[in-house]
PDB file of N, CA and C in Angstrom:
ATOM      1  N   UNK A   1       0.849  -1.168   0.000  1.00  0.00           N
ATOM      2  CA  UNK A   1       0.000   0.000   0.000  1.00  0.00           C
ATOM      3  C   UNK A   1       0.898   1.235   0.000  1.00  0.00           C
ATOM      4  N   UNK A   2       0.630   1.958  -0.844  1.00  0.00           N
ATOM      5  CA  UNK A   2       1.446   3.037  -1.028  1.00  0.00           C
ATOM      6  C   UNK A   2       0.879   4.731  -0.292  1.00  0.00           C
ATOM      7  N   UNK A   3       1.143   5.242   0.453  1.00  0.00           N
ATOM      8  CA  UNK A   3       0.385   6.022   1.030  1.00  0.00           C
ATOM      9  C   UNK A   3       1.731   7.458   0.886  1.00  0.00           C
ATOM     10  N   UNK A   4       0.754   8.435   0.477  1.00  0.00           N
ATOM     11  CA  UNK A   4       1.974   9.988   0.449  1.00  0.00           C
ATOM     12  C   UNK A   4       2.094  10.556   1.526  1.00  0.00           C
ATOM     13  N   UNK A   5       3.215  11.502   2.121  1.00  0.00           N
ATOM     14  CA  UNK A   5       3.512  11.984   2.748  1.00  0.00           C
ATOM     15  C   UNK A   5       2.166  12.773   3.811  1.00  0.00           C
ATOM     16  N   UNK A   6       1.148  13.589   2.975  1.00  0.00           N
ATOM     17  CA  UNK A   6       0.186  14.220   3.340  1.00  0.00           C
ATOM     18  C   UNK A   6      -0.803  13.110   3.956  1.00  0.00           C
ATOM     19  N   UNK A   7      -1.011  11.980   3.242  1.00  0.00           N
ATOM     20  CA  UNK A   7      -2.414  11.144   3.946  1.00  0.00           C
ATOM     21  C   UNK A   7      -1.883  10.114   5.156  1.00  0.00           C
ATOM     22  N   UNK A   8      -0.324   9.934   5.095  1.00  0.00           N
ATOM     23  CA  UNK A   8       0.256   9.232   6.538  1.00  0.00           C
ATOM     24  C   UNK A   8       0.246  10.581   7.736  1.00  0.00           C
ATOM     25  N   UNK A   9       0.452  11.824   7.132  1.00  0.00           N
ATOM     26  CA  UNK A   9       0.052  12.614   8.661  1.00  0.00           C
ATOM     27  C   UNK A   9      -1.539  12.683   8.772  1.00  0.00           C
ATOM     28  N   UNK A  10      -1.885  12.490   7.952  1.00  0.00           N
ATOM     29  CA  UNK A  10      -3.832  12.313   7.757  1.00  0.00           C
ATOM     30  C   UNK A  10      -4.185  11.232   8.894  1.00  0.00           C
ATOM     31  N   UNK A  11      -3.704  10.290   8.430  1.00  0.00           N
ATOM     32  CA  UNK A  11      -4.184   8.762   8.902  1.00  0.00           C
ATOM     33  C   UNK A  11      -3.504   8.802  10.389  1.00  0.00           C
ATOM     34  N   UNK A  12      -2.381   9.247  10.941  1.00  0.00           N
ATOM     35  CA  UNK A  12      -1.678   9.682  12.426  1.00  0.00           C
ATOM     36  C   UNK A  12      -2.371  10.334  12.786  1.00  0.00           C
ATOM     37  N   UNK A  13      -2.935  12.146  12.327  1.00  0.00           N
ATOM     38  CA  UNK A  13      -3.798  12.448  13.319  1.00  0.00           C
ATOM     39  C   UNK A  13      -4.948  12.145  13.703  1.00  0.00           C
ATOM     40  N   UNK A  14      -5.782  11.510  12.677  1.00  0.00           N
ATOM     41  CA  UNK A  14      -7.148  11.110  12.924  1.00  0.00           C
ATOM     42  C   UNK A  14      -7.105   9.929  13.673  1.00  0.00           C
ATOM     43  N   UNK A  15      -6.375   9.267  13.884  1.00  0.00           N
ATOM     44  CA  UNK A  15      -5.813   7.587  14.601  1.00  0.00           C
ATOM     45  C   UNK A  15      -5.543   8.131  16.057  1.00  0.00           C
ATOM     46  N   UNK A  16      -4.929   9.174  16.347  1.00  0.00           N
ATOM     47  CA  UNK A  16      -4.463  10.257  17.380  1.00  0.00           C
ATOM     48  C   UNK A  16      -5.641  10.358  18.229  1.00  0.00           C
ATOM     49  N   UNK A  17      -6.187  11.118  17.267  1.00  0.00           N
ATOM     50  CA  UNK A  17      -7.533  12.463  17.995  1.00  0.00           C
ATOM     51  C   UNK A  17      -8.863  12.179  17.655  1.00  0.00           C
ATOM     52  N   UNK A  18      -9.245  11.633  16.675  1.00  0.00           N
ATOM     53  CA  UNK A  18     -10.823  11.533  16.219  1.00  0.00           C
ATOM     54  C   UNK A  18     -11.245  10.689  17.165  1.00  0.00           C
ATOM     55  N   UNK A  19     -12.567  10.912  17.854  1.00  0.00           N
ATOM     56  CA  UNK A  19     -13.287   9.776  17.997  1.00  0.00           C
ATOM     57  C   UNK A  19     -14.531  10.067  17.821  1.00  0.00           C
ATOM     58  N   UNK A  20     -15.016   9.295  16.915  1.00  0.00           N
ATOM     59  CA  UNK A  20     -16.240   9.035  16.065  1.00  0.00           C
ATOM     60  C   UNK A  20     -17.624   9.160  17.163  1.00  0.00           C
ATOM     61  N   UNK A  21     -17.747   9.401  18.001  1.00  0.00           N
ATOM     62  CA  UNK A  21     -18.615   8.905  19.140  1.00  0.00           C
ATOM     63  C   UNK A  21     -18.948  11.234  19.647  1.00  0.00           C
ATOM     64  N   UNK A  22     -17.993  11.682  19.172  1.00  0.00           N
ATOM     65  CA  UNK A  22     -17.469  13.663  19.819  1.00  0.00           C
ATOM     66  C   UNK A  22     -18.440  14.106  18.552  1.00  0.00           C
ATOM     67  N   UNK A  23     -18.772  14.943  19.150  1.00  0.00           N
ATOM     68  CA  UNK A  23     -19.061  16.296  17.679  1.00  0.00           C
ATOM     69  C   UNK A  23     -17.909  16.589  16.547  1.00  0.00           C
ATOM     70  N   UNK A  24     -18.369  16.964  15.772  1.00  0.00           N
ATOM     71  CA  UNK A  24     -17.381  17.428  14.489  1.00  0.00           C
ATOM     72  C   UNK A  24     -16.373  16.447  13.551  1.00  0.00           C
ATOM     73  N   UNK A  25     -16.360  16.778  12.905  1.00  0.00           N
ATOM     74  CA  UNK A  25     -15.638  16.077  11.840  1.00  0.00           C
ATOM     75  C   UNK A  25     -14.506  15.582  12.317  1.00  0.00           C
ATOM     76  N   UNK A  26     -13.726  14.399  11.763  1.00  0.00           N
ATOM     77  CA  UNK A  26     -12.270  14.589  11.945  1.00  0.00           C
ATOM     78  C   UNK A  26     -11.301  15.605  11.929  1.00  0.00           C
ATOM     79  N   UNK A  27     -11.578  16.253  10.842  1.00  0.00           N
ATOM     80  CA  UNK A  27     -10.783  17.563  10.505  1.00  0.00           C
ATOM     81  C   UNK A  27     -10.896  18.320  11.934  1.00  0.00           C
ATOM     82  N   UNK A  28     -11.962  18.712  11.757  1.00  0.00           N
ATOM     83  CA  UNK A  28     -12.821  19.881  13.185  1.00  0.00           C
ATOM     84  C   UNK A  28     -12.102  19.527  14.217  1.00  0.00           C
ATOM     85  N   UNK A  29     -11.986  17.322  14.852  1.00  0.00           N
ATOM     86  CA  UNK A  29     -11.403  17.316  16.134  1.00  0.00           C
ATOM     87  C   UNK A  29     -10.042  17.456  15.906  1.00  0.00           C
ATOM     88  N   UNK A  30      -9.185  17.057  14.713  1.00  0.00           N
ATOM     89  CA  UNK A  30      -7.764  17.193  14.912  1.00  0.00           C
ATOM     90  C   UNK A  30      -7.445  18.815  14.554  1.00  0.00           C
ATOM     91  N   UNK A  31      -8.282  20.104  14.208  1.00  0.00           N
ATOM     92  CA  UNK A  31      -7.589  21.327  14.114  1.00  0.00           C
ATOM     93  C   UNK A  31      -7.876  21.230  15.843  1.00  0.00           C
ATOM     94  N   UNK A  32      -8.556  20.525  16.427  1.00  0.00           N
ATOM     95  CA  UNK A  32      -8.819  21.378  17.927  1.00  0.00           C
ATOM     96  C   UNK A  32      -7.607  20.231  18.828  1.00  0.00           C
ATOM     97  N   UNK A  33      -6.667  20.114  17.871  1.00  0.00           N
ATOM     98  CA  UNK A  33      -5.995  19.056  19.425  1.00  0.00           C
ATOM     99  C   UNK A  33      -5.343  20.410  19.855  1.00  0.00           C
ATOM    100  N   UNK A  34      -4.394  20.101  20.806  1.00  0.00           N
ATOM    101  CA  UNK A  34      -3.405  21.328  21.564  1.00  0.00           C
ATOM    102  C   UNK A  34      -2.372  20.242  22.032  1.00  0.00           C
ATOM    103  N   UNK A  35      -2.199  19.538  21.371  1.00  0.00           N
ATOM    104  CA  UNK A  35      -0.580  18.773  21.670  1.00  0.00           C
ATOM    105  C   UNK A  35       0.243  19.712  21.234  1.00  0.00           C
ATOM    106  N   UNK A  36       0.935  20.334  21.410  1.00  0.00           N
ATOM    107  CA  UNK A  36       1.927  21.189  20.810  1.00  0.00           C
ATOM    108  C   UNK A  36       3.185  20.569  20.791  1.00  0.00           C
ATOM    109  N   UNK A  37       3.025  19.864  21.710  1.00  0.00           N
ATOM    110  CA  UNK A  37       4.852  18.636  21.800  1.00  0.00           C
ATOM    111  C   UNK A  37       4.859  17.960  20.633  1.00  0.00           C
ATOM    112  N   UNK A  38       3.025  17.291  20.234  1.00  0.00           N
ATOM    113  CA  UNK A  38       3.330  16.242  18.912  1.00  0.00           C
ATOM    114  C   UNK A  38       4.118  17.002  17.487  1.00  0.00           C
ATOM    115  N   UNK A  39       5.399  16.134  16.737  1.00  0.00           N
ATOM    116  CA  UNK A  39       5.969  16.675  16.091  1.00  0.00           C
ATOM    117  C   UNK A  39       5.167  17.175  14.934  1.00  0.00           C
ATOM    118  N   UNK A  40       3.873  16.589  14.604  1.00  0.00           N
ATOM    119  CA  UNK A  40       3.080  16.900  13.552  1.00  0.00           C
ATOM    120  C   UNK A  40       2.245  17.899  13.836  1.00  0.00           C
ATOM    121  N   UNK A  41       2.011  18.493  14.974  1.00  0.00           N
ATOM    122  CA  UNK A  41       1.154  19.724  14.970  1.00  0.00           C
ATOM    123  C   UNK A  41       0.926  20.496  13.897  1.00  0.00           C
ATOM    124  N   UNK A  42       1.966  20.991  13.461  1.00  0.00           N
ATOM    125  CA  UNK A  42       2.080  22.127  12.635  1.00  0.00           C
ATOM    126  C   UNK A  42       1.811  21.959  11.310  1.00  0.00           C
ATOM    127  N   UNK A  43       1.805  20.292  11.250  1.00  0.00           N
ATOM    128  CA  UNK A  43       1.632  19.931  10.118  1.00  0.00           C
ATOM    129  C   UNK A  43       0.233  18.796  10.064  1.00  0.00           C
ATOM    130  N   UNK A  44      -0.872  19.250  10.892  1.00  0.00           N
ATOM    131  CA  UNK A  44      -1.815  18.770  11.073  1.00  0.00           C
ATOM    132  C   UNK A  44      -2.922  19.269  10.484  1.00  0.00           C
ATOM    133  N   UNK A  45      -3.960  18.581   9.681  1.00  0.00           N
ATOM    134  CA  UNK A  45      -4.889  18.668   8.681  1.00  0.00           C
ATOM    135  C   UNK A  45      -5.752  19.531   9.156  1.00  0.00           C
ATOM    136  N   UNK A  46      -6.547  20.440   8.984  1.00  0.00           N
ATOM    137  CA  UNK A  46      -7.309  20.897   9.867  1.00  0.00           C
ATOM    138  C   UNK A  46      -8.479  21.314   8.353  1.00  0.00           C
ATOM    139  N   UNK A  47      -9.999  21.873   8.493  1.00  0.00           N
ATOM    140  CA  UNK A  47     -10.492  22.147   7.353  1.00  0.00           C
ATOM    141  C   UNK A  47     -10.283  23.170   6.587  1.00  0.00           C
ATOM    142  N   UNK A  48     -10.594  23.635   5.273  1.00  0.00           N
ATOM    143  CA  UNK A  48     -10.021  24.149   4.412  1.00  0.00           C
ATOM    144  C   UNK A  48     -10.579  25.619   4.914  1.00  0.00           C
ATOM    145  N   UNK A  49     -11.847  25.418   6.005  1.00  0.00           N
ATOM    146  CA  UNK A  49     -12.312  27.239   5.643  1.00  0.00           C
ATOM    147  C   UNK A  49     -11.470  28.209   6.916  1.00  0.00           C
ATOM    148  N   UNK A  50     -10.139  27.102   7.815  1.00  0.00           N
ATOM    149  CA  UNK A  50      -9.539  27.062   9.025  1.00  0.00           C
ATOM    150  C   UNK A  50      -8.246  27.372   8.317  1.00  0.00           C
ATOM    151  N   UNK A  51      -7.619  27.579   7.131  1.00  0.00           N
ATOM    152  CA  UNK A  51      -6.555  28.214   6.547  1.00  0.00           C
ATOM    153  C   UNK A  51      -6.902  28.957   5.796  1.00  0.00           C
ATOM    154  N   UNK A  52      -5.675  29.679   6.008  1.00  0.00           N
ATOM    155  CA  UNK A  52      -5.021  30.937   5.209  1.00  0.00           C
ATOM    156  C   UNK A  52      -3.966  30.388   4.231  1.00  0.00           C
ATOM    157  N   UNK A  53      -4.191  30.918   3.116  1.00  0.00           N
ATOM    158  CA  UNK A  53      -2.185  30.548   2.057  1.00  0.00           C
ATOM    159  C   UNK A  53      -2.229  28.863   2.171  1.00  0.00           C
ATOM    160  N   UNK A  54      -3.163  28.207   3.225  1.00  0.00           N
ATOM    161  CA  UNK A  54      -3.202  25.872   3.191  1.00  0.00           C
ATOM    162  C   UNK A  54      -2.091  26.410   4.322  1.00  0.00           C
ATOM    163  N   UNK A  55      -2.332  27.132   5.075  1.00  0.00           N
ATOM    164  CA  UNK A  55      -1.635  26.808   6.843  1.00  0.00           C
ATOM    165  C   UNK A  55      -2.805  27.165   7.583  1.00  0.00           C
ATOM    166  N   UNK A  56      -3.144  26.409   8.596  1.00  0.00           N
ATOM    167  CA  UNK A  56      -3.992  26.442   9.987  1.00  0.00           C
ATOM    168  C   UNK A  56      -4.267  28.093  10.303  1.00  0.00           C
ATOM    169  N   UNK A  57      -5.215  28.583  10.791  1.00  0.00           N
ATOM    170  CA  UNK A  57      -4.966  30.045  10.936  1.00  0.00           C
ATOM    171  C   UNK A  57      -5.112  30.076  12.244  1.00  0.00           C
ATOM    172  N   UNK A  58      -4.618  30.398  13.051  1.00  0.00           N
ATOM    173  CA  UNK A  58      -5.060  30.280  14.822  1.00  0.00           C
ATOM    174  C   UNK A  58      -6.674  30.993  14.869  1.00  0.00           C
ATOM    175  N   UNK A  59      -6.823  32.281  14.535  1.00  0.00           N
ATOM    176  CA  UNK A  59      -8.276  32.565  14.583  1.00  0.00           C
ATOM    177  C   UNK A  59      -9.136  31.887  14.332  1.00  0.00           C
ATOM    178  N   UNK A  60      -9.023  31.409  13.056  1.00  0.00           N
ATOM    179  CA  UNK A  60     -10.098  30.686  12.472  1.00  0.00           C
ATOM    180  C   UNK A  60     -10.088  28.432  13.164  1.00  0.00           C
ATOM    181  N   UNK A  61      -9.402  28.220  13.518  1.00  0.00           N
ATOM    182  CA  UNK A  61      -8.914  27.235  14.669  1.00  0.00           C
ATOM    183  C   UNK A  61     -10.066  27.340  16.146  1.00  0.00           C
ATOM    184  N   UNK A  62      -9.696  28.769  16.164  1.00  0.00           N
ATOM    185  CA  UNK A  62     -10.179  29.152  17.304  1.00  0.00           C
ATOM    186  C   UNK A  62     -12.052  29.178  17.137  1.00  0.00           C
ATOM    187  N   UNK A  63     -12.134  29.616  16.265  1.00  0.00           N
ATOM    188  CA  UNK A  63     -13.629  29.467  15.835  1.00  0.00           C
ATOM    189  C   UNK A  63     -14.652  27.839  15.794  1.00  0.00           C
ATOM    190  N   UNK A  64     -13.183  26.980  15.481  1.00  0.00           N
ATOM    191  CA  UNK A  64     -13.780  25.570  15.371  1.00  0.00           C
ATOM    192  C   UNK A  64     -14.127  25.233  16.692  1.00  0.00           C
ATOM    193  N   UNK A  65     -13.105  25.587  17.423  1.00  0.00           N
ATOM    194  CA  UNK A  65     -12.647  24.993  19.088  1.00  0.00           C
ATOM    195  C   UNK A  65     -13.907  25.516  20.001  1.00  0.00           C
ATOM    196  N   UNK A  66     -14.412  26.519  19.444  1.00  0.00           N
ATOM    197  CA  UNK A  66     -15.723  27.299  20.125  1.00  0.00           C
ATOM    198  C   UNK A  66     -16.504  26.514  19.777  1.00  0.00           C
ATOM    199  N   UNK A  67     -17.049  26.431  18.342  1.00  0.00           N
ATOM    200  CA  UNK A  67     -17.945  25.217  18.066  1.00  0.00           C
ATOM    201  C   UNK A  67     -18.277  23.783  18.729  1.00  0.00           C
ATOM    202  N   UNK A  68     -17.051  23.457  18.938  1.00  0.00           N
ATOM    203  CA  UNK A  68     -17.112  22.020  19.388  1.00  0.00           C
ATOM    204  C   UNK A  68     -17.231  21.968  21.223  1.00  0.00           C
ATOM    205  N   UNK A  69     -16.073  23.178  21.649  1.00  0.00           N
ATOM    206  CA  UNK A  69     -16.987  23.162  22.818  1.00  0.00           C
ATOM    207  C   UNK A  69     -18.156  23.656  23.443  1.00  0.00           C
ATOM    208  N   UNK A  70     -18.782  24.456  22.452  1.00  0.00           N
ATOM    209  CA  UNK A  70     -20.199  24.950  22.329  1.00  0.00           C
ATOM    210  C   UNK A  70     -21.305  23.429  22.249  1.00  0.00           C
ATOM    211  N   UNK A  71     -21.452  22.897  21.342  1.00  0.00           N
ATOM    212  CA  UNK A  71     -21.961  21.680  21.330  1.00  0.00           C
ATOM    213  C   UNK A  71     -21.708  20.617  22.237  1.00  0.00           C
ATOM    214  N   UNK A  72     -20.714  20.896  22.618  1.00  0.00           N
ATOM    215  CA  UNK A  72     -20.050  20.194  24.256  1.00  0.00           C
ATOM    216  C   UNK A  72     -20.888  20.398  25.595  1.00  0.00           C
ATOM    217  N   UNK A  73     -21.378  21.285  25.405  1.00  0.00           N
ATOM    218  CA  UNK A  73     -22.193  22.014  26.774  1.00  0.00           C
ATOM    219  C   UNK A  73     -23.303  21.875  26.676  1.00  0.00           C
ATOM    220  N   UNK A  74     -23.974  22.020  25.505  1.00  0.00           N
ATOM    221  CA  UNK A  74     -25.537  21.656  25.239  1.00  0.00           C
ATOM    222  C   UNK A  74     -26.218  20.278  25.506  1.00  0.00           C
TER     223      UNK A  74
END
């Protein structure tokens, strides 16, 4: 199985952080991890309307992270 550079950090963070059972997408739960130690942070998938230039935007991050713990509380 041949897998590229981009879908093995795909398949690590969602293996990481998703669990299917939480609100939001995969994308949604892995822009909201806060491992900052994991070496892939920075290079972690997050959704497309959450970058700027295809990098993570902290604001717009921040908007997901509200979401999910918004639906968290309800």
């Amino acid at each position: 199985m041949s897998h590229s550079f981009r879908s093995a950090i795909n398949a690590k963070c969602k293996e990481c952080t998703y669990d299917p059972l939480s609100r939001g997408t995969w994308r949604e739960q892995v822009a909201d991890c806060v491992n900052g130690g994991c070496p892939l942070h920075a290079l972690r998938p997050v959704p497309r309307e959450a970058t700027i230039s295809g990098k993570p935007c902290p604001a717009k991050v921040a908007v997901i992270r509200a979401k999910l713990a918004q639906s968290l509380a309800a």
